[in-house]
PDB file of N, CA and C in Angstrom:
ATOM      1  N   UNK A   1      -4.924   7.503 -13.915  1.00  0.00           N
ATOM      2  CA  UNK A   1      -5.515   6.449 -13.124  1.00  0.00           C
ATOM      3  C   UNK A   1      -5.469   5.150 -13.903  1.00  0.00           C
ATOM      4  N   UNK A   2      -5.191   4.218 -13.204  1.00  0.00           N
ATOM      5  CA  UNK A   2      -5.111   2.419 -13.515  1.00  0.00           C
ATOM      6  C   UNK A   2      -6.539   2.202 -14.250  1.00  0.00           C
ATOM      7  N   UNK A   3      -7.804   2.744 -13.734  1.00  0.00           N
ATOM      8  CA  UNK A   3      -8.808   2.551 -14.491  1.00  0.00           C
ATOM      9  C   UNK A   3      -9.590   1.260 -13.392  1.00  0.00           C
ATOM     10  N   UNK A   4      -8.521   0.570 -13.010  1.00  0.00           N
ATOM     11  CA  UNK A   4      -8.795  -1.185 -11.892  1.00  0.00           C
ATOM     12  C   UNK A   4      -8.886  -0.638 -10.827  1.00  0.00           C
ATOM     13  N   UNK A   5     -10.368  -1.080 -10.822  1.00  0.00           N
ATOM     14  CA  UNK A   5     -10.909  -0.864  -9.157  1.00  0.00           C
ATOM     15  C   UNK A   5     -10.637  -2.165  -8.028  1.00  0.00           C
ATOM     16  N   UNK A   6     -10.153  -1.605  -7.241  1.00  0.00           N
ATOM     17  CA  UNK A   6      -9.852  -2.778  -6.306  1.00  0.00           C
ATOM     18  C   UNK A   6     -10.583  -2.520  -5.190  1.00  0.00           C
ATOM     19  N   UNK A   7     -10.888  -3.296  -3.862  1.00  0.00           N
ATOM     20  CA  UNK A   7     -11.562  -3.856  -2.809  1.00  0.00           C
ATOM     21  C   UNK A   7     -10.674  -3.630  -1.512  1.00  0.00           C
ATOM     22  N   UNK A   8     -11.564  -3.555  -0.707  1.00  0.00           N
ATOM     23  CA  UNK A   8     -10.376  -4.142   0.833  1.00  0.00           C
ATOM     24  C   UNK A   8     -10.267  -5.615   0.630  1.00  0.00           C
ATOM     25  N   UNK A   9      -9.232  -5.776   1.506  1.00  0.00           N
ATOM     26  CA  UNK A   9      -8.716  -7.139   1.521  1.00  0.00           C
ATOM     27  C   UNK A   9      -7.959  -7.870   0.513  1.00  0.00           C
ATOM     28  N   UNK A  10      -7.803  -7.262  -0.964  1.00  0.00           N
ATOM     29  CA  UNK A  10      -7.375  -7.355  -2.081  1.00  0.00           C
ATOM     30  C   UNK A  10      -6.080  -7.189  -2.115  1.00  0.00           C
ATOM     31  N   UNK A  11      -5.145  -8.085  -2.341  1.00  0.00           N
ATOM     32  CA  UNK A  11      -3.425  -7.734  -2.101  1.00  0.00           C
ATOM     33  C   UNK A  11      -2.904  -7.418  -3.385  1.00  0.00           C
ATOM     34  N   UNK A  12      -2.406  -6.498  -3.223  1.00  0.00           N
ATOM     35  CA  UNK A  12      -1.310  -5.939  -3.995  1.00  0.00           C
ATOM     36  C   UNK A  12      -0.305  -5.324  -4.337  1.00  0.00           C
ATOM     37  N   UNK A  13       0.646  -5.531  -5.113  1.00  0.00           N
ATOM     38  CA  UNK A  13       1.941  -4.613  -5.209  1.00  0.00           C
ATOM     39  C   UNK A  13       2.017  -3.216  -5.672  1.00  0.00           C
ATOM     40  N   UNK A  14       3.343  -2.560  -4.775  1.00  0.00           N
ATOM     41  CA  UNK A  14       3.492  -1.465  -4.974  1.00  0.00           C
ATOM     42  C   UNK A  14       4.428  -1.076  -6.871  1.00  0.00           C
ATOM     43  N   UNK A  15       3.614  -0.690  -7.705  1.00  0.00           N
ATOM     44  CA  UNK A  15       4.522  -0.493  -8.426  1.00  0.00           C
ATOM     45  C   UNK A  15       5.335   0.766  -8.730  1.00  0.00           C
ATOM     46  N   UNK A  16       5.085   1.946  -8.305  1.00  0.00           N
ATOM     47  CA  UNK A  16       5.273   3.230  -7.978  1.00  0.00           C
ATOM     48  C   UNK A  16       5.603   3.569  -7.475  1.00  0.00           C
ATOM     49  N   UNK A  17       6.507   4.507  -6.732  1.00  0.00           N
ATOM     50  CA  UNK A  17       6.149   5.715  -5.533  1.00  0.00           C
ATOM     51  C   UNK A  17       6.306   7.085  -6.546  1.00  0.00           C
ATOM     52  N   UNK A  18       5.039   7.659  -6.374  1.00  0.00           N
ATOM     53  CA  UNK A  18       5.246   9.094  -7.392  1.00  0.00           C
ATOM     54  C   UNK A  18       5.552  10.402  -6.299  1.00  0.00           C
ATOM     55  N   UNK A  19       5.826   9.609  -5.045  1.00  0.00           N
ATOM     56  CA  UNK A  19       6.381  11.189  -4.382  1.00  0.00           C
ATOM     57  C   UNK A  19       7.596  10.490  -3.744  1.00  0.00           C
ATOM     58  N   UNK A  20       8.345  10.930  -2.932  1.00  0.00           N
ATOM     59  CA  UNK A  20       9.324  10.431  -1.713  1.00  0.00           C
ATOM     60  C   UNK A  20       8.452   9.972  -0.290  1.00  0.00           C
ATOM     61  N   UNK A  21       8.724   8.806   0.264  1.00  0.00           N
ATOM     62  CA  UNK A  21       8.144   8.475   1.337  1.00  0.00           C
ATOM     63  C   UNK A  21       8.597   9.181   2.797  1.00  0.00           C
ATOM     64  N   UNK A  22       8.013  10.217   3.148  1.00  0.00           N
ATOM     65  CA  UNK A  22       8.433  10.405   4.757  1.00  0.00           C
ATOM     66  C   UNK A  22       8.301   9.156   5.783  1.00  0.00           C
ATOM     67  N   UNK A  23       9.512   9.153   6.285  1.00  0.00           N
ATOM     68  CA  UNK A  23       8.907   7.947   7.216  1.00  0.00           C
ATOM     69  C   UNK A  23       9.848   8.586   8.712  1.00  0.00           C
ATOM     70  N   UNK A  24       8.818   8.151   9.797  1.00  0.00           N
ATOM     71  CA  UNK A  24       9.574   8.069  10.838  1.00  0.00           C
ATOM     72  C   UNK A  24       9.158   6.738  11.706  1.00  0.00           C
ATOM     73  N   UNK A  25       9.856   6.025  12.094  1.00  0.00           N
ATOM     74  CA  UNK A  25       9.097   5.049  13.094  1.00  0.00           C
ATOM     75  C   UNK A  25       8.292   5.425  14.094  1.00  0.00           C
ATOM     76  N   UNK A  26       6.889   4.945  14.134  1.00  0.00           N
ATOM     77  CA  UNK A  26       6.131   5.079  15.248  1.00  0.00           C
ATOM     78  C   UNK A  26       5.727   4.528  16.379  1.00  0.00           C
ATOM     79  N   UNK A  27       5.896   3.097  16.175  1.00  0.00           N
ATOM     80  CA  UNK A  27       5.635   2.218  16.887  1.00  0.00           C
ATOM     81  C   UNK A  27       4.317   1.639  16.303  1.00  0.00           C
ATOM     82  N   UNK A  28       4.238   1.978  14.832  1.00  0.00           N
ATOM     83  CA  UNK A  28       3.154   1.390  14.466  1.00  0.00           C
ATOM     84  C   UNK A  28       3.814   0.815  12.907  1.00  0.00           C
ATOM     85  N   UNK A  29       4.476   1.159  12.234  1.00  0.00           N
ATOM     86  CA  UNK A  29       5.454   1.263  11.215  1.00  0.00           C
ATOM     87  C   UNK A  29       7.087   1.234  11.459  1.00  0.00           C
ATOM     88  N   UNK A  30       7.448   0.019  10.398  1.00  0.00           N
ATOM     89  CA  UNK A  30       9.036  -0.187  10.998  1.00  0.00           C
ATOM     90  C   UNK A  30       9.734   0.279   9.607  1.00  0.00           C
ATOM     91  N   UNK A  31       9.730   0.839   8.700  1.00  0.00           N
ATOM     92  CA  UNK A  31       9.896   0.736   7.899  1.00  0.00           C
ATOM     93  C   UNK A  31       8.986   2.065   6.711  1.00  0.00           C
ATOM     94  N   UNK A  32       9.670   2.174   5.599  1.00  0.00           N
ATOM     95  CA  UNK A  32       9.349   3.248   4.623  1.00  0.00           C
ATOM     96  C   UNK A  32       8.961   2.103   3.346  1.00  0.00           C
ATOM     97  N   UNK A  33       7.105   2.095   2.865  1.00  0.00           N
ATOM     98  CA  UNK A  33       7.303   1.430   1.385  1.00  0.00           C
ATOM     99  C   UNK A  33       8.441   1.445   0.241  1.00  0.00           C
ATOM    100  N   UNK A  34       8.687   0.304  -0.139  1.00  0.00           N
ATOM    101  CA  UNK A  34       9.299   0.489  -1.968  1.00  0.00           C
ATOM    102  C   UNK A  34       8.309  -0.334  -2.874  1.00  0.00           C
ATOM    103  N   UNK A  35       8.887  -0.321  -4.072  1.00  0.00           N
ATOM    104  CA  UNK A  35       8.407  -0.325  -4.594  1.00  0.00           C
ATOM    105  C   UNK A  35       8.793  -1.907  -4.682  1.00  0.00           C
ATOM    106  N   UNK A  36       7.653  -2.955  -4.801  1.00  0.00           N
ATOM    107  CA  UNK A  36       7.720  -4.532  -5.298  1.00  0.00           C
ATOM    108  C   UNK A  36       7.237  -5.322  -4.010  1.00  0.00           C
ATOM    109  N   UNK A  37       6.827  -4.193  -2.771  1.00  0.00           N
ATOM    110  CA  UNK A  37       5.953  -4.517  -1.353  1.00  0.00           C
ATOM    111  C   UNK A  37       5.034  -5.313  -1.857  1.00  0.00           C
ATOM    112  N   UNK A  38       4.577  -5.878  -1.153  1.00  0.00           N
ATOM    113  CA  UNK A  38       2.969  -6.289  -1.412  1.00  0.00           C
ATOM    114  C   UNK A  38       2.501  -6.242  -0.165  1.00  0.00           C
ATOM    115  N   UNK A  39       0.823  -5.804  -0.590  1.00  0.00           N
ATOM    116  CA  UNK A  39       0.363  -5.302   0.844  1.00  0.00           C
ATOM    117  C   UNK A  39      -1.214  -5.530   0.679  1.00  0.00           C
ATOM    118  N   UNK A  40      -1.716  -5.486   1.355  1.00  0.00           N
ATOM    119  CA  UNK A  40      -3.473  -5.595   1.797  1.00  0.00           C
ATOM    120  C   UNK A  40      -3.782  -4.495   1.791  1.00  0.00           C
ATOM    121  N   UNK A  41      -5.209  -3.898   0.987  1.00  0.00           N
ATOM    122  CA  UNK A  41      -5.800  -3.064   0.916  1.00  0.00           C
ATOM    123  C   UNK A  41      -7.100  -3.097   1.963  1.00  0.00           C
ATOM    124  N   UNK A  42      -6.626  -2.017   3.159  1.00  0.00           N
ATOM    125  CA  UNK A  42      -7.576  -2.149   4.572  1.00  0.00           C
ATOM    126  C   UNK A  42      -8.633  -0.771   4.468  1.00  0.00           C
ATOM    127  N   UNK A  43      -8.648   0.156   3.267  1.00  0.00           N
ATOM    128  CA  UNK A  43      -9.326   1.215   3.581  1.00  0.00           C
ATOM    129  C   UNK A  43      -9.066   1.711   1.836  1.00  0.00           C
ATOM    130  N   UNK A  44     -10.641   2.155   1.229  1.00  0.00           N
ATOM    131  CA  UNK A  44     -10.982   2.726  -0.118  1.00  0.00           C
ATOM    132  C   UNK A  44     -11.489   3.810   0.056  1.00  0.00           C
ATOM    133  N   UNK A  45     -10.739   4.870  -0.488  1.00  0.00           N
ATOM    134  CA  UNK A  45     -10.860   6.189  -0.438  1.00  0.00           C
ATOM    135  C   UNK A  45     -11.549   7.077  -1.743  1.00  0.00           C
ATOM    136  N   UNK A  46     -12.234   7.815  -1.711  1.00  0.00           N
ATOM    137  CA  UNK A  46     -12.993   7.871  -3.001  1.00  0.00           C
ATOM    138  C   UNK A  46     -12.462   9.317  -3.441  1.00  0.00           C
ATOM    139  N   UNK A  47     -12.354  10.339  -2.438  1.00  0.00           N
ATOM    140  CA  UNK A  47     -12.423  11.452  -3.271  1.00  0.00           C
ATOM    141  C   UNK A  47     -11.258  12.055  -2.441  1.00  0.00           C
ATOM    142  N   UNK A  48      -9.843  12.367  -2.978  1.00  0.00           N
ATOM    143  CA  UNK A  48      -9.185  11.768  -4.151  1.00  0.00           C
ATOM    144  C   UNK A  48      -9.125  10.360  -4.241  1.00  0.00           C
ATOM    145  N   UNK A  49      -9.636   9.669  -4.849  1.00  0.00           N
ATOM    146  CA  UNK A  49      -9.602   7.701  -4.916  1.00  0.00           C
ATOM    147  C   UNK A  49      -7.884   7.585  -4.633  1.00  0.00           C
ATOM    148  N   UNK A  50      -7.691   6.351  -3.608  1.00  0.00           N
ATOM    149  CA  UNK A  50      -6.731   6.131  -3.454  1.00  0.00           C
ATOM    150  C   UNK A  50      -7.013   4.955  -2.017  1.00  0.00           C
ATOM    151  N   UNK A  51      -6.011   4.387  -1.987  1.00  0.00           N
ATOM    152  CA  UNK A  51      -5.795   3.184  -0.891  1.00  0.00           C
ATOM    153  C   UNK A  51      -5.185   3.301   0.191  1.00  0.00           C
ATOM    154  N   UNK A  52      -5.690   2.685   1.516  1.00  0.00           N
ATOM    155  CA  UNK A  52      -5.200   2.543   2.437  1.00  0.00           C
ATOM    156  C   UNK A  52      -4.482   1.186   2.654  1.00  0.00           C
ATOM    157  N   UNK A  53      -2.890   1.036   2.745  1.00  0.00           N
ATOM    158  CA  UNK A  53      -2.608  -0.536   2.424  1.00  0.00           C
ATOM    159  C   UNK A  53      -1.671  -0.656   3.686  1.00  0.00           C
ATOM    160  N   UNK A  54      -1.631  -1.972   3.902  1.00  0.00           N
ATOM    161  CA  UNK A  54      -1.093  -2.387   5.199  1.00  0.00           C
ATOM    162  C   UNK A  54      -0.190  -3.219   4.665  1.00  0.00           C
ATOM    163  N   UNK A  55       1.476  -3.727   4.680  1.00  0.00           N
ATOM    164  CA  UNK A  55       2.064  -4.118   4.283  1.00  0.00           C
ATOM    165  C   UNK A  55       2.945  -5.529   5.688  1.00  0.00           C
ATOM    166  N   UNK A  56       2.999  -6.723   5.585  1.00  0.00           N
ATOM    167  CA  UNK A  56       3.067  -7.217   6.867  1.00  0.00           C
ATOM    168  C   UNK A  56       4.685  -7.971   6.627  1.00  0.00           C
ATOM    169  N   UNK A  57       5.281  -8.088   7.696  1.00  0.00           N
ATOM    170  CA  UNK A  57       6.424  -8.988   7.495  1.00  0.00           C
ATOM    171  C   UNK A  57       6.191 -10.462   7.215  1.00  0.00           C
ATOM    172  N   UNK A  58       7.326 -11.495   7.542  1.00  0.00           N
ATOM    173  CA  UNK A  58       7.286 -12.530   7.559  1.00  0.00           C
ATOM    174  C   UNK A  58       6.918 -13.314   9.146  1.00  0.00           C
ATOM    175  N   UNK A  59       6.665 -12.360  10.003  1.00  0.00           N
ATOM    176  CA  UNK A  59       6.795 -12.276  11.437  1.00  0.00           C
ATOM    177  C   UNK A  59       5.329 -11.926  11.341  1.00  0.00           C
ATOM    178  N   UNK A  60       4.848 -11.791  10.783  1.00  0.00           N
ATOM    179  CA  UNK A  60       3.013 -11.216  10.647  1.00  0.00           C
ATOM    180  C   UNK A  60       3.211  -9.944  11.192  1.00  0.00           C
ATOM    181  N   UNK A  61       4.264  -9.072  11.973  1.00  0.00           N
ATOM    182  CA  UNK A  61       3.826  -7.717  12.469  1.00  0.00           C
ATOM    183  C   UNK A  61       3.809  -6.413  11.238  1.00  0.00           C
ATOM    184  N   UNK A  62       3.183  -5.343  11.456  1.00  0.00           N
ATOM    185  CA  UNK A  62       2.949  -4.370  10.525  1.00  0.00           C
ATOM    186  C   UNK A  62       4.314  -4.277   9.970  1.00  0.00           C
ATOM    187  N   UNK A  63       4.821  -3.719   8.795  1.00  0.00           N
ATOM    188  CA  UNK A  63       6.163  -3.288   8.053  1.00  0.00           C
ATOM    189  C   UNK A  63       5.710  -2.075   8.228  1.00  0.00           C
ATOM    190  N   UNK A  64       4.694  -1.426   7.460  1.00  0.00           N
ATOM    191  CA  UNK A  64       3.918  -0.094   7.301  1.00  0.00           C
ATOM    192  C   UNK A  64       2.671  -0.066   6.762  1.00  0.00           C
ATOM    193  N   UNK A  65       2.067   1.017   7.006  1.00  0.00           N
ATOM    194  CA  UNK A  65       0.717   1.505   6.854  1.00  0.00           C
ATOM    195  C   UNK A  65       1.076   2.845   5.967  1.00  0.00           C
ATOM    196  N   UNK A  66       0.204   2.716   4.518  1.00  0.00           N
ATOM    197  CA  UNK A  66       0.927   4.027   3.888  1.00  0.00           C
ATOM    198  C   UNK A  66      -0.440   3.873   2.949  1.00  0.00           C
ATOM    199  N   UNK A  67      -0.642   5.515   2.069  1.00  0.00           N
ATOM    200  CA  UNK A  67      -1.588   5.608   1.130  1.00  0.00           C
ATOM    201  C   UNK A  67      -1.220   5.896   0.033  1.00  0.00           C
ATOM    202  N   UNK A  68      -1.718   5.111  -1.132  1.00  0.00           N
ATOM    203  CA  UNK A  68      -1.089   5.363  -2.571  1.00  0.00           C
ATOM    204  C   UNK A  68      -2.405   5.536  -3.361  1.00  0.00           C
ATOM    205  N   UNK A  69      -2.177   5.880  -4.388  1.00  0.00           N
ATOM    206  CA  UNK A  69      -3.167   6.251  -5.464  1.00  0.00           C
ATOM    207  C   UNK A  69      -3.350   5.389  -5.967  1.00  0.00           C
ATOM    208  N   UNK A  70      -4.230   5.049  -6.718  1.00  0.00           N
ATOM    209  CA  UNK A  70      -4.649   3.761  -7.589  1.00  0.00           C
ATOM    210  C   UNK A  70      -3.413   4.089  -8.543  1.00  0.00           C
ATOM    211  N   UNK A  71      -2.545   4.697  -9.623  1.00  0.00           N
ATOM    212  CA  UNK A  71      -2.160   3.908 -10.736  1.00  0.00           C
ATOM    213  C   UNK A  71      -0.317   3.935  -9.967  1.00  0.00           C
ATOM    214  N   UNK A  72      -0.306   3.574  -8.459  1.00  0.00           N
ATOM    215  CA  UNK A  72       0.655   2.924  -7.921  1.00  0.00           C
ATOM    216  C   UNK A  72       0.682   1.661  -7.495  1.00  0.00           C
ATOM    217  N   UNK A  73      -0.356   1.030  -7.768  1.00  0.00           N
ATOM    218  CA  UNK A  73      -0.515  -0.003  -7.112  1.00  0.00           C
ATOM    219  C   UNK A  73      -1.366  -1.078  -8.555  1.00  0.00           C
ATOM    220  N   UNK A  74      -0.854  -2.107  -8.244  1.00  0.00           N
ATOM    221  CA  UNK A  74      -1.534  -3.307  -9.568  1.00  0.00           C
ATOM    222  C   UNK A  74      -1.724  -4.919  -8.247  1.00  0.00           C
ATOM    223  N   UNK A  75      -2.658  -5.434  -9.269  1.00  0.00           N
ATOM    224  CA  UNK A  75      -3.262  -6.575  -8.575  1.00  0.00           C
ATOM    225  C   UNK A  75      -1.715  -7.683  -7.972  1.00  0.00           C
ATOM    226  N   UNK A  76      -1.565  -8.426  -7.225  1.00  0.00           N
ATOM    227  CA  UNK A  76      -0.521  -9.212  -6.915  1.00  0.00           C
ATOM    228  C   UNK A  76      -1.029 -10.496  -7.497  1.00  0.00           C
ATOM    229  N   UNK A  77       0.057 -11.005  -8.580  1.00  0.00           N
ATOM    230  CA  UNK A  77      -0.106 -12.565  -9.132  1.00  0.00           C
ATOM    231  C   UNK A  77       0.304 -13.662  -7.915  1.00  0.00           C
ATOM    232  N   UNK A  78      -1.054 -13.970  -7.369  1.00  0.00           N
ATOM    233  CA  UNK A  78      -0.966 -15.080  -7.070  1.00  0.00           C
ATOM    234  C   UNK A  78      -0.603 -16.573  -7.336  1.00  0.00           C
TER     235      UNK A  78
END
């Protein structure tokens, strides 16, 4: 674990993927995370700790909705 507790609403990059991403399009997700995304943290999960992050285009619509563990994810330099 990163040890850095983060918040909703808190943006940050993906630096990880420690598994393979299944993805299928849903009509809610266009797209499979990589790694250097940056995304909004919409949901804090405690037990296993880990994030719910929402990742958006340049178009503002969803890219994807995916859950990573805290030591995949680091703060985004603003």
């Amino acid at each position: 674990m990163s040890g850095q507790a983060f918040d909703p609403y808190d943006v940050v990059r993906i630096k990880a993927l420690r598994e393979p991403v299944h993805f299928e399009p849903d009509g809610t997700s266009r797209r499979a995370p990589q790694v250097g995304d940056v995304a909004t943290i919409i949901e804090v999960y405690e037990n296993p700790p880990g994030y719910e992050l929402e990742c958006s285009g340049s178009d503002g619509m969803t890219e994807w909705l995916y859950a990573f563990s805290p030591d995949a994810i680091e703060f985004e330099k603003m």
